[in-house]
Protein backbone atom coordinates (compact mmCIF):
# COMPACT_ATOMS: atom_id res chain seq x y z
CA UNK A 1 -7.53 12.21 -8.59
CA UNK A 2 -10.10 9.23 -7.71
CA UNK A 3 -7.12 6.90 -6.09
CA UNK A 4 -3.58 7.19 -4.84
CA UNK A 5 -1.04 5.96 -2.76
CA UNK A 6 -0.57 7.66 0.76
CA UNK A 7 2.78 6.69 2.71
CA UNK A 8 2.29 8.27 6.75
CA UNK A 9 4.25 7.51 9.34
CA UNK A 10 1.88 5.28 12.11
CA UNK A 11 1.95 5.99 15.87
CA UNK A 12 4.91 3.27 16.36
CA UNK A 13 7.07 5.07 14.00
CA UNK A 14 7.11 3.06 11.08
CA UNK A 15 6.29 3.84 7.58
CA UNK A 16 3.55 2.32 5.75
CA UNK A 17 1.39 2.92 2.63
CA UNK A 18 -2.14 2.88 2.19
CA UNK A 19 -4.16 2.81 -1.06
CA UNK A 20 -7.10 5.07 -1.36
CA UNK A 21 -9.80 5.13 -3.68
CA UNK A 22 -12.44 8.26 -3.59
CA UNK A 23 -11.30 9.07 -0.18
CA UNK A 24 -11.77 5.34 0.85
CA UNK A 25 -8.88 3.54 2.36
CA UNK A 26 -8.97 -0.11 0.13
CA UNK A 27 -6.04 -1.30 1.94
CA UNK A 28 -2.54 -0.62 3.85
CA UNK A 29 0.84 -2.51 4.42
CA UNK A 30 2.74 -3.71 7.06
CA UNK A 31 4.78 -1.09 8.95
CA UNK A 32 8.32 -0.46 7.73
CA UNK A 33 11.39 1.33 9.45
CA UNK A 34 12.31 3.08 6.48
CA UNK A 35 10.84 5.51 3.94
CA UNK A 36 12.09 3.85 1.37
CA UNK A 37 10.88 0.42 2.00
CA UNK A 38 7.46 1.72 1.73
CA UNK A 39 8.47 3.34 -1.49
CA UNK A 40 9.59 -0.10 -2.92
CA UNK A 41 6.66 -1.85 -1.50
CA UNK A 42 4.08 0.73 -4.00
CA UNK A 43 6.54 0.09 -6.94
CA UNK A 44 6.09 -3.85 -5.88
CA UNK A 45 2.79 -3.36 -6.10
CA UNK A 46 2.39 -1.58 -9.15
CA UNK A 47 4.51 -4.25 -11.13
CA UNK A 48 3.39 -7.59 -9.41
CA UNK A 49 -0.18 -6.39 -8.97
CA UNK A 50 -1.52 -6.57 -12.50
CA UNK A 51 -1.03 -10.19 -12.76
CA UNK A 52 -1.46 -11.35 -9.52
CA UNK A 53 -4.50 -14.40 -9.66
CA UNK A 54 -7.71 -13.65 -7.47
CA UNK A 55 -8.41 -16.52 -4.93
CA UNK A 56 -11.90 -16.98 -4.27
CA UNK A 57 -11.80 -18.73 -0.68
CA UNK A 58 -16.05 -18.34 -0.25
């Protein structure tokens, strides 16, 4: 598969998720103290991202 979602557990303990794309990280959350935070955080982003407007700031 060309992209996924990776939740790891960082050096400080917390959770977060990072979104690759042919082995290239695009981007990764905040760190959470639960699993399951990061869990809702991919769902959040799978339902709000679609629609979310781009902001050009150049």
């Amino acid at each position: 598969m060309a992209h996924k979602f990776e939740v790891y557990k960082d050096r400080a303990g917390e959770f977060r998720v990072r979104f690759k794309y042919n082995s290239e990280v695009m981007f990764s959350t905040e760190g959470y103290s639960s699993k399951s935070s990061a869990m809702n955080a991919i769902e959040s982003i799978k339902k709000n991202g679609p629609s979310a407007p781009v902001e050009d700031n150049s």
